[in-house]
Protein backbone atom coordinates (compact mmCIF):
# COMPACT_ATOMS: atom_id res chain seq x y z
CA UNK A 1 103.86 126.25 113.38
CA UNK A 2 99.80 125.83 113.19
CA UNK A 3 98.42 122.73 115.05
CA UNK A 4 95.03 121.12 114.69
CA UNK A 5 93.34 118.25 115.62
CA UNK A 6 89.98 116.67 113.75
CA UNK A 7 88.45 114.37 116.38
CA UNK A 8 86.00 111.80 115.17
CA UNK A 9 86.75 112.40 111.09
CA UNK A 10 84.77 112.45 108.50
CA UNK A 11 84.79 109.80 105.42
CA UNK A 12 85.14 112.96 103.31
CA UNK A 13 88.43 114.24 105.33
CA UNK A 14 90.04 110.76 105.78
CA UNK A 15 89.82 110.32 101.86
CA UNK A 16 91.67 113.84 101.30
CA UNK A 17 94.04 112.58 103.34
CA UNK A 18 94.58 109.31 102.19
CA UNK A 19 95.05 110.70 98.93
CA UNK A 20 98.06 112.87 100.39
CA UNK A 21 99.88 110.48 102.47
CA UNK A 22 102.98 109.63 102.11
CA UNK A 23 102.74 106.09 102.53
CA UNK A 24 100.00 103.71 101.15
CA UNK A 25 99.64 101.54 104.69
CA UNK A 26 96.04 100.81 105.82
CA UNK A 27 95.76 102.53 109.14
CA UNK A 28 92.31 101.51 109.33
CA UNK A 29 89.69 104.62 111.08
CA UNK A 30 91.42 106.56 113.42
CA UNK A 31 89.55 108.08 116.52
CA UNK A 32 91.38 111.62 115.81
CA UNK A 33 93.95 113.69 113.53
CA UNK A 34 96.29 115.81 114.74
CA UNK A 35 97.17 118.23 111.60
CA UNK A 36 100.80 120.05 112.07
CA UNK A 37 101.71 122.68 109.52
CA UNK A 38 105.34 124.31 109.44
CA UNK A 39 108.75 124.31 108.11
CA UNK A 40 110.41 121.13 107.05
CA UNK A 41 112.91 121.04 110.21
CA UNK A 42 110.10 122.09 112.35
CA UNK A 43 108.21 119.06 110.87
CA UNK A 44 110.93 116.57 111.28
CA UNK A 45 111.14 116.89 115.13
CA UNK A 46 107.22 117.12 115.78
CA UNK A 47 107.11 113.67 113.61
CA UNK A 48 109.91 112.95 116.33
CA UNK A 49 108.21 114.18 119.46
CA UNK A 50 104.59 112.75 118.26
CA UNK A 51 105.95 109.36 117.96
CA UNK A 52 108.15 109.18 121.25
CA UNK A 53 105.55 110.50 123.18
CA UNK A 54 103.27 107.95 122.73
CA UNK A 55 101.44 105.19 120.22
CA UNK A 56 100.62 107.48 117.34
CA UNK A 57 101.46 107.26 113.68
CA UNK A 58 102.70 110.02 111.84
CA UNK A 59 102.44 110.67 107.75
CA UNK A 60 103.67 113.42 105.77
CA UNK A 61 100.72 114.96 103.89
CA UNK A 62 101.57 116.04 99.95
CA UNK A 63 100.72 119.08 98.99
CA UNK A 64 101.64 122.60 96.81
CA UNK A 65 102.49 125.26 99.26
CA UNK A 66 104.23 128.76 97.90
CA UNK A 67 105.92 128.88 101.29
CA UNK A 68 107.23 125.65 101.30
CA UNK A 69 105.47 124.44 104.57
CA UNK A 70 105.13 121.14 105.21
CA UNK A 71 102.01 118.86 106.76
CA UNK A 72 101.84 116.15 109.23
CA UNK A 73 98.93 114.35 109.95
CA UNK A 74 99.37 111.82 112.98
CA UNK A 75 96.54 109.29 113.72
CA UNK A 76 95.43 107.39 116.41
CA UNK A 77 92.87 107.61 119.72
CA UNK A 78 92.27 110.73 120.67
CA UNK A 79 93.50 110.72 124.09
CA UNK A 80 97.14 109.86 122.20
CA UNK A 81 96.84 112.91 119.50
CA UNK A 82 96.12 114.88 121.92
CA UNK A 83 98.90 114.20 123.90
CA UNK A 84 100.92 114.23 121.20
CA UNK A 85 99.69 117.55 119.92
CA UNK A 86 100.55 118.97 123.91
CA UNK A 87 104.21 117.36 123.60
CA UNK A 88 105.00 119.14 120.38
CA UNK A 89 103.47 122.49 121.47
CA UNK A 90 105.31 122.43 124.59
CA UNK A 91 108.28 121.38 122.63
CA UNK A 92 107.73 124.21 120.36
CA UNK A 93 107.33 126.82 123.24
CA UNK A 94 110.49 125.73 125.36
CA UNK A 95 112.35 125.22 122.45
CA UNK A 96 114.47 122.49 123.13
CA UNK A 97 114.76 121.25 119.50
């Protein structure tokens, strides 16, 4: 799994993803993303995680990968991404999903 966060986006990189998401909601600007790149089951539970953890929203971002990996982009404040980031890295590492 490779985990990123954009804090403070650009125009340019919230149009690339707005593009990509999955749904067409207006989420407005958010303060950070969190980017998430892995297998579909991996993907499933950090949606999971991200979203129990605390007030984030999570999208899955289209793309053409070879190796079938799949992107999440969750936005919101950045004290939230973050923490959501932490949850599904510590997740990951203790893996209890």
């Amino acid at each position: 799994m490779d985990c990123r966060i954009i804090k403070t986006p650009g125009e340019g990189i919230l149009a690339i993803l707005n593009r990509r998401r999955g749904s067409k909601d207006n989420l407005g600007i958010p303060d950070a993303v969190g980017l998430v790149q892995g297998k579909l089951i991996e993907m499933v539970c950090a949606a999971d995680i991200a979203e129990k953890a605390v007030g984030v929203t999570v999208e899955d971002i289209r793309g053409s990968c070879p190796q079938n990996m799949i992107l999440l982009a969750i936005f919101g404040d950045t004290a939230s991404v973050i923490a959501a980031m932490e949850e599904i890295k510590k997740k990951e590492n203790d893996r209890l999903w």
